[in-house]
C-alpha atoms as a PDB file:
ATOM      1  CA  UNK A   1       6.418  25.595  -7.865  1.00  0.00           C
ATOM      2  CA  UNK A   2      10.467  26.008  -6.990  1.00  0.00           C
ATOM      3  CA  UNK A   3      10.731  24.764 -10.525  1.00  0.00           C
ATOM      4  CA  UNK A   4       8.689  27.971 -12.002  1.00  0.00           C
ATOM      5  CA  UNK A   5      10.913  29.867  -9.498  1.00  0.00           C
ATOM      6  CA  UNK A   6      13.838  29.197 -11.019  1.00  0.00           C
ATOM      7  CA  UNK A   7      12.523  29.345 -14.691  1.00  0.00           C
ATOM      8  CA  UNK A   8      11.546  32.842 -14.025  1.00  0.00           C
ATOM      9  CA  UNK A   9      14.502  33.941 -12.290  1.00  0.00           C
ATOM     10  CA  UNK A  10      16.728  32.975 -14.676  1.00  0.00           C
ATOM     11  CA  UNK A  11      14.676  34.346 -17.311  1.00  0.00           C
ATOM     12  CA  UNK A  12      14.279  37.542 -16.013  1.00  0.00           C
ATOM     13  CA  UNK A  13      18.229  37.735 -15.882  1.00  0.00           C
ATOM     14  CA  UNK A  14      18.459  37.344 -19.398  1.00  0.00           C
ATOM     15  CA  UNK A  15      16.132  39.222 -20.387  1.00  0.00           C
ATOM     16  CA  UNK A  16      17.773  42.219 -18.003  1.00  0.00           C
ATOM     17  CA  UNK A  17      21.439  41.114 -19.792  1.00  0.00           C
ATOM     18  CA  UNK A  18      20.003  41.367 -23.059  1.00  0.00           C
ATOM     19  CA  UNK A  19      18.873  44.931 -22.779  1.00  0.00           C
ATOM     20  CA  UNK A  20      21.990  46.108 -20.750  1.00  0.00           C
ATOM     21  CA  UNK A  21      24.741  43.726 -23.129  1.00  0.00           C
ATOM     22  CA  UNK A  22      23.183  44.121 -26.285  1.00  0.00           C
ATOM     23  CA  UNK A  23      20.085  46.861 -27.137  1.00  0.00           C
ATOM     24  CA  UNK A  24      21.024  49.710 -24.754  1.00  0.00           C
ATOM     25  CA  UNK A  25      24.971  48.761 -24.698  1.00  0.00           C
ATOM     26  CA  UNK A  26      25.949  52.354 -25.339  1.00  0.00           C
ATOM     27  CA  UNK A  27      24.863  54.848 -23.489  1.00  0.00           C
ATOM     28  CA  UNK A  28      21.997  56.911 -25.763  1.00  0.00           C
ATOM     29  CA  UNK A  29      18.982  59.212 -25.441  1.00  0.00           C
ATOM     30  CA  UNK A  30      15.451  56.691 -25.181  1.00  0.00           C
ATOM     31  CA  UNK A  31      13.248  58.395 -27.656  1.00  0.00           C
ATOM     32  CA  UNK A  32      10.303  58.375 -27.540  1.00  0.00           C
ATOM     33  CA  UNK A  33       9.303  55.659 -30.060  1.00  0.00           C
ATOM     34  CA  UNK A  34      11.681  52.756 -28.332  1.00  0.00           C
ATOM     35  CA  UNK A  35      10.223  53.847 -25.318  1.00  0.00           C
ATOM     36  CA  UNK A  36       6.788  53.117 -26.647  1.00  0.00           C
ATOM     37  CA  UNK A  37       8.200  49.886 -27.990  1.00  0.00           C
ATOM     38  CA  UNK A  38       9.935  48.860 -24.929  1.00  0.00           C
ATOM     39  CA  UNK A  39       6.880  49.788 -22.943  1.00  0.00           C
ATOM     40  CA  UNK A  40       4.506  47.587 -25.475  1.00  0.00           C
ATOM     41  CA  UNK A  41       7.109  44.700 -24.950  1.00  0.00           C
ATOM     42  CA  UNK A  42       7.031  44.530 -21.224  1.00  0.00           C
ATOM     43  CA  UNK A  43       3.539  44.901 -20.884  1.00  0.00           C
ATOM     44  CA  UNK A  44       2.500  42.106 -23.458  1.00  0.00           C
ATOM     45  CA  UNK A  45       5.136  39.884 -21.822  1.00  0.00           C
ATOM     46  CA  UNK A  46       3.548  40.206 -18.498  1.00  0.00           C
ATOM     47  CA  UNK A  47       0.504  39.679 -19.860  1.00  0.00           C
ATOM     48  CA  UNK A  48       1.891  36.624 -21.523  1.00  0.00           C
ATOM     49  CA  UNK A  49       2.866  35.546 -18.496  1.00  0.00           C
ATOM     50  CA  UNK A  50      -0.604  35.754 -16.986  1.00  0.00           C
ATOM     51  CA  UNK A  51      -2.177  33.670 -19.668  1.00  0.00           C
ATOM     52  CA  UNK A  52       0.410  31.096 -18.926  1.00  0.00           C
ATOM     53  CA  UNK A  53      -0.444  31.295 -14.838  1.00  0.00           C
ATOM     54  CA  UNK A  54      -4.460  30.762 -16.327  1.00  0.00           C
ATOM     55  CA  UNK A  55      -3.452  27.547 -18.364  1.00  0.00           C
ATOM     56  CA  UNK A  56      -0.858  26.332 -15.133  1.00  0.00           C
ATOM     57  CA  UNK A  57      -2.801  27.307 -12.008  1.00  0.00           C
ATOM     58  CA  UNK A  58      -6.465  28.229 -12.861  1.00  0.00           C
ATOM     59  CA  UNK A  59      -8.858  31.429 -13.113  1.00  0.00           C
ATOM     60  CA  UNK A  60      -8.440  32.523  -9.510  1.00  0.00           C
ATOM     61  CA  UNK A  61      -4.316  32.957  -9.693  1.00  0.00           C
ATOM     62  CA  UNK A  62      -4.542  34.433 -12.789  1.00  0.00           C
ATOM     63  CA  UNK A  63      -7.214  37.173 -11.878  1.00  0.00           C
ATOM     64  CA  UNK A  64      -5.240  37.583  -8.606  1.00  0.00           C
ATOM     65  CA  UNK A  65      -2.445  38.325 -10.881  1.00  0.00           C
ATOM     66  CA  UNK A  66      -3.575  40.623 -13.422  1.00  0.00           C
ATOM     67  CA  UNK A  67      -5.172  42.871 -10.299  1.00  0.00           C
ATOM     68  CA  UNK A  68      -1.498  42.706  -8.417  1.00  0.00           C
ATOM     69  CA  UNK A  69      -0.082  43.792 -11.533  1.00  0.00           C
ATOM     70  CA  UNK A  70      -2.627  46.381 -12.488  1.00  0.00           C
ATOM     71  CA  UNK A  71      -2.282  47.844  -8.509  1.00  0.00           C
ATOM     72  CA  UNK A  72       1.254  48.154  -9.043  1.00  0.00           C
ATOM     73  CA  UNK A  73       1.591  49.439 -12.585  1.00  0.00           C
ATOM     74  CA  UNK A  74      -0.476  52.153 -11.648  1.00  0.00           C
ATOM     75  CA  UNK A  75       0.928  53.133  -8.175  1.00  0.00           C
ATOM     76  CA  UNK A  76       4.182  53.035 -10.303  1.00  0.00           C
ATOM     77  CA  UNK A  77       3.070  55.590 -12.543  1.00  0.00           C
ATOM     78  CA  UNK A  78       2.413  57.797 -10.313  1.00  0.00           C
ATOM     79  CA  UNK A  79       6.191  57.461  -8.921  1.00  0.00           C
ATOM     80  CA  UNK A  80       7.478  58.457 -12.576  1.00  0.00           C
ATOM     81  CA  UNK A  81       7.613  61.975 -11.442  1.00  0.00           C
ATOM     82  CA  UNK A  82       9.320  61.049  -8.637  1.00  0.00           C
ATOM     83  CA  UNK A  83      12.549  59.535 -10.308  1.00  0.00           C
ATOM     84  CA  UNK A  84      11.831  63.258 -13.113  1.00  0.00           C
ATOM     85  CA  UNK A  85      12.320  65.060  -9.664  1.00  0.00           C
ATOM     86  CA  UNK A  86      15.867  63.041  -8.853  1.00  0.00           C
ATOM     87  CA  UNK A  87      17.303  63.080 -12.499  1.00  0.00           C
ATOM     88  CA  UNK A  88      16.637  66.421 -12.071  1.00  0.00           C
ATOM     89  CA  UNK A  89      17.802  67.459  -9.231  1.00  0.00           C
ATOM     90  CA  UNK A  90      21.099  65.553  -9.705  1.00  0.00           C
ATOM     91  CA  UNK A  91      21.465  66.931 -13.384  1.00  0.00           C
ATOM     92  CA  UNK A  92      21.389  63.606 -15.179  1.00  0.00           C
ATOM     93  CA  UNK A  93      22.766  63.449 -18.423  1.00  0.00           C
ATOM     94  CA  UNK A  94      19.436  62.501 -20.700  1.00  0.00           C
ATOM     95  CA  UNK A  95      22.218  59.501 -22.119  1.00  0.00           C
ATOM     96  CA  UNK A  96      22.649  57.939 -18.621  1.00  0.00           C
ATOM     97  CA  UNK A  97      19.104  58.016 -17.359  1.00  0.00           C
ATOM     98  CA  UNK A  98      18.463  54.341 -18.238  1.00  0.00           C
ATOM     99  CA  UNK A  99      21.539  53.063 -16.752  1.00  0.00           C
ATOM    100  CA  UNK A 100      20.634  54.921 -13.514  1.00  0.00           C
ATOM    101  CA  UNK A 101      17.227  53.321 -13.835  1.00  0.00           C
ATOM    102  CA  UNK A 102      18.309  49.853 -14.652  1.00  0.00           C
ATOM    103  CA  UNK A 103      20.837  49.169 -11.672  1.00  0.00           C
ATOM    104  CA  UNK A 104      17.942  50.808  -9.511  1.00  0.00           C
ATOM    105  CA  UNK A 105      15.170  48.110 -10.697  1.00  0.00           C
ATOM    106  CA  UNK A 106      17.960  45.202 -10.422  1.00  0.00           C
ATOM    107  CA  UNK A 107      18.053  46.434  -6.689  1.00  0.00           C
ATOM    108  CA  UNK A 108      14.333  47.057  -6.545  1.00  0.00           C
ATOM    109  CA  UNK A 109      14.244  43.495  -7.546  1.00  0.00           C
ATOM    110  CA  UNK A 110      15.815  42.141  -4.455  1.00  0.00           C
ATOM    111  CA  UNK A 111      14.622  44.836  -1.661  1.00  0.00           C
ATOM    112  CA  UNK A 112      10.725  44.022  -2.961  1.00  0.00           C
ATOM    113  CA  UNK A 113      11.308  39.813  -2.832  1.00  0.00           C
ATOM    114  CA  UNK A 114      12.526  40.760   1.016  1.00  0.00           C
ATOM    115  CA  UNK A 115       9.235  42.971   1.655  1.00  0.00           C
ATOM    116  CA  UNK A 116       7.197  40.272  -0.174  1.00  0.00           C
ATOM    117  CA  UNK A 117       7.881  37.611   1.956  1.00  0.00           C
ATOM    118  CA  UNK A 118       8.594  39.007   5.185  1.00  0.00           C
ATOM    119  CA  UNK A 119       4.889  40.242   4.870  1.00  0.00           C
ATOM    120  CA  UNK A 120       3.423  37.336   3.641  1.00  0.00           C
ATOM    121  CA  UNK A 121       5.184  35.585   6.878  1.00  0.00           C
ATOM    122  CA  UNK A 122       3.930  38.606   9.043  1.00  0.00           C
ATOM    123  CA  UNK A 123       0.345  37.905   7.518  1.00  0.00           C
ATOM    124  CA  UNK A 124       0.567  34.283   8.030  1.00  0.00           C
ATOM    125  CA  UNK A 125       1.766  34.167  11.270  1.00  0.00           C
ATOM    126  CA  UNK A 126       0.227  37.280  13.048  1.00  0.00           C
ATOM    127  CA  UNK A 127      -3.273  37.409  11.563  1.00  0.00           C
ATOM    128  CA  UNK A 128      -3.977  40.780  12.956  1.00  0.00           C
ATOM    129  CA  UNK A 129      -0.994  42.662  11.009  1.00  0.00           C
ATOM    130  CA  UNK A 130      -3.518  42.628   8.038  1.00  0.00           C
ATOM    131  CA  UNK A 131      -5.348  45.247   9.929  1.00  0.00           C
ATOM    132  CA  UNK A 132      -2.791  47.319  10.379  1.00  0.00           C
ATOM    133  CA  UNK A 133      -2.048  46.907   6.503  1.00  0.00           C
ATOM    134  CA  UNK A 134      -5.438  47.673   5.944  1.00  0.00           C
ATOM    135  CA  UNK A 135      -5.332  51.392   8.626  1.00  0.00           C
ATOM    136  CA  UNK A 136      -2.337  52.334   7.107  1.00  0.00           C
ATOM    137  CA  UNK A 137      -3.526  52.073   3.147  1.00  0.00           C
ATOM    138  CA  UNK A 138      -6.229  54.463   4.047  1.00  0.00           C
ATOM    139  CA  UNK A 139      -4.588  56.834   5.706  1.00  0.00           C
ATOM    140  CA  UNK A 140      -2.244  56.652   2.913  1.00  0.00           C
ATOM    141  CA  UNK A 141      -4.641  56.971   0.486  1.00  0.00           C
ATOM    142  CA  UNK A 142      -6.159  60.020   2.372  1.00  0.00           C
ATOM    143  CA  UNK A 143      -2.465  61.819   2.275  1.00  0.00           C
ATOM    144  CA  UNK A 144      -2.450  61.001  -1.220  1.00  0.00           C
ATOM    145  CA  UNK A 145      -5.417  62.789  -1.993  1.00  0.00           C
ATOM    146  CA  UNK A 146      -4.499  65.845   0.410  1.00  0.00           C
ATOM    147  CA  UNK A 147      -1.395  66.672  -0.936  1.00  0.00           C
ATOM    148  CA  UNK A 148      -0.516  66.548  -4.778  1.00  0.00           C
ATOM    149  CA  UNK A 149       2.701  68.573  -4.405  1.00  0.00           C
ATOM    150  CA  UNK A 150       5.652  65.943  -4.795  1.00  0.00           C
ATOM    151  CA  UNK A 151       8.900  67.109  -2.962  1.00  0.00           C
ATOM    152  CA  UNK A 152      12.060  65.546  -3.336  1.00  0.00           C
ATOM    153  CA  UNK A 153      14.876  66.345  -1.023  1.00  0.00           C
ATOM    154  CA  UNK A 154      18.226  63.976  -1.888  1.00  0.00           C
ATOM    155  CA  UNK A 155      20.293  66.569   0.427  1.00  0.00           C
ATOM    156  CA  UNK A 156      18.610  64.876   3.536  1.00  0.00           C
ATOM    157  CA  UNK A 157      18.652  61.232   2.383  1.00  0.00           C
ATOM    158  CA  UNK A 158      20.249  58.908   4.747  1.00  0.00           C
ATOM    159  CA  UNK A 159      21.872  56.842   2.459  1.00  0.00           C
ATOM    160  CA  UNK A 160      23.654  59.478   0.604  1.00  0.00           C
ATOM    161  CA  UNK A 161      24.950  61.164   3.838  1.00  0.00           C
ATOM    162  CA  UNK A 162      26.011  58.032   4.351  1.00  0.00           C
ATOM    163  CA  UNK A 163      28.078  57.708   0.927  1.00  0.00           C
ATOM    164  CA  UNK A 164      29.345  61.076   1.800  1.00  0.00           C
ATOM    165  CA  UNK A 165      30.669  59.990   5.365  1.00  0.00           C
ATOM    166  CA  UNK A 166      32.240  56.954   4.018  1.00  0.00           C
ATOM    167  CA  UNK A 167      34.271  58.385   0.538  1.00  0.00           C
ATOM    168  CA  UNK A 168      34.152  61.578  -1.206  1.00  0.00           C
ATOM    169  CA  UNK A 169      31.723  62.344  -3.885  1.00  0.00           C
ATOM    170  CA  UNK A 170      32.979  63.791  -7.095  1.00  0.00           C
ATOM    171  CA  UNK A 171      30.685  67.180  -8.357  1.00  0.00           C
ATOM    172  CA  UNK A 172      30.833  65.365 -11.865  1.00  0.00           C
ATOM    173  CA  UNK A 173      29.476  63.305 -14.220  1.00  0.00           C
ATOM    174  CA  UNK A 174      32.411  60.764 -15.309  1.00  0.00           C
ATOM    175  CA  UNK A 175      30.459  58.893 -17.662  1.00  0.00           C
ATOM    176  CA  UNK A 176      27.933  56.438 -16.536  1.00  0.00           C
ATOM    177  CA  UNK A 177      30.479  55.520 -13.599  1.00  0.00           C
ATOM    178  CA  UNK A 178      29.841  55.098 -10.432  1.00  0.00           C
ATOM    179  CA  UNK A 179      33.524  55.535  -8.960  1.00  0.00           C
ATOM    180  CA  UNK A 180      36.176  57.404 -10.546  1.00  0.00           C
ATOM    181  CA  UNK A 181      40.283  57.866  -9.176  1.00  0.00           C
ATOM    182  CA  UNK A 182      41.317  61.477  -9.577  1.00  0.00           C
ATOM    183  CA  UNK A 183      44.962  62.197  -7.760  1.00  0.00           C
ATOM    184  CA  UNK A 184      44.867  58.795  -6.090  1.00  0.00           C
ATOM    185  CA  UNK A 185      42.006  59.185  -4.291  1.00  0.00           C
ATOM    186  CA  UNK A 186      38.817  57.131  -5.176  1.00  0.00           C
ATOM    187  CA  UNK A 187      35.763  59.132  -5.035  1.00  0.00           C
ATOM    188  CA  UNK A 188      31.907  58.162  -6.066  1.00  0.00           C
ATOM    189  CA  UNK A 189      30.183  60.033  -8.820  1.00  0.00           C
ATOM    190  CA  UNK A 190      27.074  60.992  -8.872  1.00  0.00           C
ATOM    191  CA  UNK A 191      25.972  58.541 -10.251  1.00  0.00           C
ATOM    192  CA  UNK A 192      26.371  56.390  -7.249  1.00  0.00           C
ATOM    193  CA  UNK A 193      24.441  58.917  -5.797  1.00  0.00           C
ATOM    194  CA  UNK A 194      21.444  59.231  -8.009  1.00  0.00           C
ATOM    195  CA  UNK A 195      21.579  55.388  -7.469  1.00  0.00           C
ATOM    196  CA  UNK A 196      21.069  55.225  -4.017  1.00  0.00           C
ATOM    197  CA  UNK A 197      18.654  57.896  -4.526  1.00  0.00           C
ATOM    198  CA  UNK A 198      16.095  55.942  -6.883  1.00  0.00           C
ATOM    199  CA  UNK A 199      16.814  52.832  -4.636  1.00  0.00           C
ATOM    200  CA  UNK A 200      15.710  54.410  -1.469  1.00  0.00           C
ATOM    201  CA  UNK A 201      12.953  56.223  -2.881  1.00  0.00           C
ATOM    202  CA  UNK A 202      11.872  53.227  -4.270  1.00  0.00           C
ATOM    203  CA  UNK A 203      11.426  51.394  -1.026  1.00  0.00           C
ATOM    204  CA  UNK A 204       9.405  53.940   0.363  1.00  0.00           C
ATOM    205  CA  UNK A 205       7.137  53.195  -2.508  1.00  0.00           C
ATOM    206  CA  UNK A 206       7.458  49.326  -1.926  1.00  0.00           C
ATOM    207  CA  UNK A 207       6.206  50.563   2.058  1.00  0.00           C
ATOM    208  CA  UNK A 208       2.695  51.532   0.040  1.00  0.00           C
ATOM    209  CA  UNK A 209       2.314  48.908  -2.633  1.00  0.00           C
ATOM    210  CA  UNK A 210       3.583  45.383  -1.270  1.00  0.00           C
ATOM    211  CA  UNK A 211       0.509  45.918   1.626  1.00  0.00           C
ATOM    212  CA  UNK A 212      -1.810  46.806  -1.379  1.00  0.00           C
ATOM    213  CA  UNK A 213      -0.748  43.776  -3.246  1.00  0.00           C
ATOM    214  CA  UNK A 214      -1.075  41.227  -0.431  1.00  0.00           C
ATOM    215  CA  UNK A 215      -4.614  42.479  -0.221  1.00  0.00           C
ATOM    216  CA  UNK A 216      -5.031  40.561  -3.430  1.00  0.00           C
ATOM    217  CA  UNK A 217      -2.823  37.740  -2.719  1.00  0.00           C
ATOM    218  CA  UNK A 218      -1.041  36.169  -0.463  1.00  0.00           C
ATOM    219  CA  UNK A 219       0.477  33.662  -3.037  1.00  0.00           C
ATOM    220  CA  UNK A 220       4.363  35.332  -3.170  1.00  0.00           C
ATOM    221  CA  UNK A 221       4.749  34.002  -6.322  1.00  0.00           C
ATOM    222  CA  UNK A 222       1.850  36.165  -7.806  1.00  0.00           C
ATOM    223  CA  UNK A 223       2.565  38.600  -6.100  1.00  0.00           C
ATOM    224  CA  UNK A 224       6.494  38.739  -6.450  1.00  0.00           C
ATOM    225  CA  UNK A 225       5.754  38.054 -10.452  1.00  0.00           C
ATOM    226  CA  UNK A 226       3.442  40.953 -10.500  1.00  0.00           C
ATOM    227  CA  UNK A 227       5.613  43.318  -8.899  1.00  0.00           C
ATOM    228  CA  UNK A 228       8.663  42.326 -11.078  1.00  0.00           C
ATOM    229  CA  UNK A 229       6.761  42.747 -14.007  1.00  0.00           C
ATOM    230  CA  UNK A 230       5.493  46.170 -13.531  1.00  0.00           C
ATOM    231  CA  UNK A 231       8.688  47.547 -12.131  1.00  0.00           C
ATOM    232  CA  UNK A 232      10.350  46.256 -15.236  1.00  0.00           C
ATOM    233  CA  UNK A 233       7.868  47.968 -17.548  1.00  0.00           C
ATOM    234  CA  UNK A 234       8.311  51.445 -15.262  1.00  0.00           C
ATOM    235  CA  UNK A 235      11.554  51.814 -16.848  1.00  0.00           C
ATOM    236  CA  UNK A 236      10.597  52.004 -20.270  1.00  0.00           C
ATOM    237  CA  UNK A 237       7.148  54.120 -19.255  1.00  0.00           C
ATOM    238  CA  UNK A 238       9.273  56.560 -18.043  1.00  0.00           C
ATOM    239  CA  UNK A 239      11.206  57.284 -21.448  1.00  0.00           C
ATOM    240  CA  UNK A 240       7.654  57.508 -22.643  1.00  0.00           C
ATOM    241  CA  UNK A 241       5.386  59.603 -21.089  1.00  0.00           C
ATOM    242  CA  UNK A 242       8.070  61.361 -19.144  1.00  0.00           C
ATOM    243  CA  UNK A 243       6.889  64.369 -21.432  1.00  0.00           C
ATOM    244  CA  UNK A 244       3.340  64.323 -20.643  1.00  0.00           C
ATOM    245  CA  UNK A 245       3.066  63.582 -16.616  1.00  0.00           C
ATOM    246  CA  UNK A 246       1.237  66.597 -15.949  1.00  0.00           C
ATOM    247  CA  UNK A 247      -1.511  65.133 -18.618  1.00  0.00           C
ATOM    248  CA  UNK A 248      -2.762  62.736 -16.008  1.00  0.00           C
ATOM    249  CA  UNK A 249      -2.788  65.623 -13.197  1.00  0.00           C
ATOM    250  CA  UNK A 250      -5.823  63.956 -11.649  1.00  0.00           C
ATOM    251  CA  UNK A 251      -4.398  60.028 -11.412  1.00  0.00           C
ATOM    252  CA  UNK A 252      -3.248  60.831  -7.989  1.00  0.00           C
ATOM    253  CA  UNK A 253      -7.010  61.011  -6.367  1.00  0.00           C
ATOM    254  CA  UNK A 254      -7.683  57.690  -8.558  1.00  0.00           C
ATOM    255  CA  UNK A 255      -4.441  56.037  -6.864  1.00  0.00           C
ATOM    256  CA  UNK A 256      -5.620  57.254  -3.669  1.00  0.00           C
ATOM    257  CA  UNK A 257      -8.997  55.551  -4.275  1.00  0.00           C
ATOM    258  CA  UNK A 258      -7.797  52.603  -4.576  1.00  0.00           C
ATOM    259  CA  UNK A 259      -5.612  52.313  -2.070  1.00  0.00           C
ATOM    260  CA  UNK A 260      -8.396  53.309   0.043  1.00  0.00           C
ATOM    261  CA  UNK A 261     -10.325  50.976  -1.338  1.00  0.00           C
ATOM    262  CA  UNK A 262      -7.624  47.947  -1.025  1.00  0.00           C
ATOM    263  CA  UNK A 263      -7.480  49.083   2.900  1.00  0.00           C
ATOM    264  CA  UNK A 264     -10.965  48.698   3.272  1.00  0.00           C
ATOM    265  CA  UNK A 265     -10.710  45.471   1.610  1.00  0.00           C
ATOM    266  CA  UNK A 266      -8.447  44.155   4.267  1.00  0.00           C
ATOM    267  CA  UNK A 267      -9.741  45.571   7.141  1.00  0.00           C
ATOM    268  CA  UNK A 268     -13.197  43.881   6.476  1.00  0.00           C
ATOM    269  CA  UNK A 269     -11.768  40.707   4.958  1.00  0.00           C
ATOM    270  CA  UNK A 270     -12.680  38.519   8.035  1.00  0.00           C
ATOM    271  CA  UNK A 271     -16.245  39.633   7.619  1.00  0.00           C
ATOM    272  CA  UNK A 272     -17.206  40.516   4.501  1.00  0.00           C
ATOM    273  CA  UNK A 273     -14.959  38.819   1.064  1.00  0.00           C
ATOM    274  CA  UNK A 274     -14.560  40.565  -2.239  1.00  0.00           C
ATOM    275  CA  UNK A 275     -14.196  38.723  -5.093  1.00  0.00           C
ATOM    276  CA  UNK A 276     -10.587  38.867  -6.750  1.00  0.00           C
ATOM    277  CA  UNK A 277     -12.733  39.642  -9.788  1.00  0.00           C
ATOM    278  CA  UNK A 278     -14.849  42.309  -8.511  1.00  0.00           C
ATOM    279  CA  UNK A 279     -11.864  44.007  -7.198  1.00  0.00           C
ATOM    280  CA  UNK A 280      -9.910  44.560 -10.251  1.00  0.00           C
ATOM    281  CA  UNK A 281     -13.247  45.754 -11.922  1.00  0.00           C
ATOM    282  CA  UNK A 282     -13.088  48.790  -9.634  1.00  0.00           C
ATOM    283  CA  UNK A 283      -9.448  49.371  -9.442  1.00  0.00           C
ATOM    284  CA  UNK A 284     -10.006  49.371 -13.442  1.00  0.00           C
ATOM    285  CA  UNK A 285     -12.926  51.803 -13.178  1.00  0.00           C
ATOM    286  CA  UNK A 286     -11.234  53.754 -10.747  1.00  0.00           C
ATOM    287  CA  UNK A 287      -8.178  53.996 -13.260  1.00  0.00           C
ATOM    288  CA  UNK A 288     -10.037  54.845 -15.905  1.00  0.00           C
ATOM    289  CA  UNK A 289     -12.155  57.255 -14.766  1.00  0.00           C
ATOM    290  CA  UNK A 290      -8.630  59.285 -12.986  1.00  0.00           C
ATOM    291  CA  UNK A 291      -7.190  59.433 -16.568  1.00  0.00           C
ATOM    292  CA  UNK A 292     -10.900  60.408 -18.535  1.00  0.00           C
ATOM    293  CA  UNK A 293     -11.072  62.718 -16.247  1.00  0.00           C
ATOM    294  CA  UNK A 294      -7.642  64.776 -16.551  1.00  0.00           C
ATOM    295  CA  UNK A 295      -8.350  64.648 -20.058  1.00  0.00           C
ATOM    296  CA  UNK A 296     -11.707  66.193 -20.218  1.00  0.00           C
ATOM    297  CA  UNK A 297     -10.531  68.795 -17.056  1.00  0.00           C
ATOM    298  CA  UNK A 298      -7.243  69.493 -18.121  1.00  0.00           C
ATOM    299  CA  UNK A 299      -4.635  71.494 -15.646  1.00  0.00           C
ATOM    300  CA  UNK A 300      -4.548  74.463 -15.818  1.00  0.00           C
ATOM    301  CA  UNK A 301      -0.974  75.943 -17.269  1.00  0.00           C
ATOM    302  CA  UNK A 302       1.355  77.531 -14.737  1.00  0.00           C
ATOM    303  CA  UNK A 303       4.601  79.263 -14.706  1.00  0.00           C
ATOM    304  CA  UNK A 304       7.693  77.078 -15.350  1.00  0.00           C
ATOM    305  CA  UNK A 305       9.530  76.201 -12.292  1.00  0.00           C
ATOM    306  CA  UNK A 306      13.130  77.057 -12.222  1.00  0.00           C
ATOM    307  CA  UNK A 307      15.864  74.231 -12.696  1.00  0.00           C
ATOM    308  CA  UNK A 308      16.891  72.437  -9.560  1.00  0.00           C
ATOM    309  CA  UNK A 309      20.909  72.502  -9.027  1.00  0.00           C
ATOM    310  CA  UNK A 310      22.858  69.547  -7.082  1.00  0.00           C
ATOM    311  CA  UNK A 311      23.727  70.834  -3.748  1.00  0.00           C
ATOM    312  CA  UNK A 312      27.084  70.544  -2.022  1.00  0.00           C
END
């Protein structure tokens, strides 16, 4: 297994150098179309990847890893609007979102390896944590469904009052830099700042998701190789449907289904077992049905929102 560990991690390096070095080397507008491309490329590859866990490891590990994946493809979709909300609020050059979002998933990488296997330790030494796991997906879940309104609210983040504390932040764009020297004095851009924005926000996501995975594993290379995967193909999905998020306006009850669902699974584990199998059946259905749904009820149309200005 530390063989496959290293295979992977050096692969996924190369493939991250390859789009940053070579295909995405200047700094462009995704359209549309190489969105849908890159998108169709990550998402074969992890399903590529699956097939090879089938021929390597067996049925079981590769169902568990198709319904990781699945779990946190679709929580990440939800998030999309999220990181619209950020770019947004920061004023992100259209040209520099995907270098935002790529040193944000090459940190996302690391902070969700930590999570993984601090709660797969947590699991396996303190059996009872999975009910906690399992209480706090539902609740979750039940906030999901409660609240569809997404707020986003950089000013207060810790980390960038932090940046701010520790070096003056320039009011502009210089490039896709993240530090800049103007009159001898080194100052971040925000850049730096949208940065640390997408990489906190993103842990708070990991808080949800890495419980709802290890309800379907506790193998962390599954799980880890799941998460990469679909955090990796986020990127891309972004450029793509960024455009048509409020198409899916009712995917948010569907996500809070299932993590409902996955918290039930845990907290009745020790008495009752679902199959691996059965579970991503109904996360599928659950999917499904979210999206169908939106399509056939679509939102109503409301007033456009004014734009969103970077605060002092």
């Amino acid at each position: 297994m530390t063989v496959w560990w290293i295979f992977f991690a050096v692969f996924i390096l190369a493939m991250l150098a390859l789009d940053l070095g070579v295909f995405n080397r200047k700094a462009h507008v995704i359209q549309m179309k190489e969105a849908m491309l890159w998108t169709a490329f990550w998402v074969s590859l992890a399903l590529c990847f699956g097939a090879a866990i089938y021929f390597l490891y067996g049925h079981g590990k590769a169902i568990e890893y198709v319904t990781a994946y699945l779990i946190e493809y679709s929580l990440s979709i939800d998030n999309l609007f999220v990181f619209m909300l950020i770019f947004r609020y920061f004023n992100v050059p259209r040209a520099y979102e995907h270098k935002a979002l790529f040193w944000g998933i090459l940190l996302a990488l690391i902070t969700r390896g930590v999570f993984i296997f601090a709660g797969v330790a947590l699991i396996s030494r303190f059996h009872w944590v999975m009910y906690i796991f399992g209480a706090f997906l539902i609740v979750t879940g039940i906030k999901m469904a409660l609240n569809k309104q997404t707020e986003v609210h950089p000013d207060k983040n810790i980390a960038i009052r932090l940046l701010r504390c520790v070096m003056p932040v320039s009011k502009n764009f210089s490039g896709a830099k993240f530090f800049v020297v103007e009159g001898g004095i080194r100052y971040a851009t925000p850049m730096l700042a949208v940065l640390l924005a997408l990489e906190t926000t993103d842990i708070l996501f990991a808080i949800d998701s890495i419980p709802a995975v290890l309800a379907i594993s506790r193998d962390p290379f599954i799980v880890y190789t799941s998460n990469v995967f679909a955090i990796l193909g986020l990127r891309s999905l972004f450029f793509a449907i960024s455009g048509l998020m409020r198409l899916f306006h009712l995917l948010h009850y569907g996500l809070a289904a299932i993590l409902a669902f996955v918290g039930v699974k845990m907290l009745i584990a020790d008495f009752f077992h679902v199959p691996v199998g059965i579970s991503l059946l109904i996360i599928a259905s659950i999917l499904i049905a979210s999206i169908l749904s939106s399509i056939l009820w679509p939102e109503k149309e409301e007033g456009e929102v004014p734009p969103v200005t970077m605060k002092e």
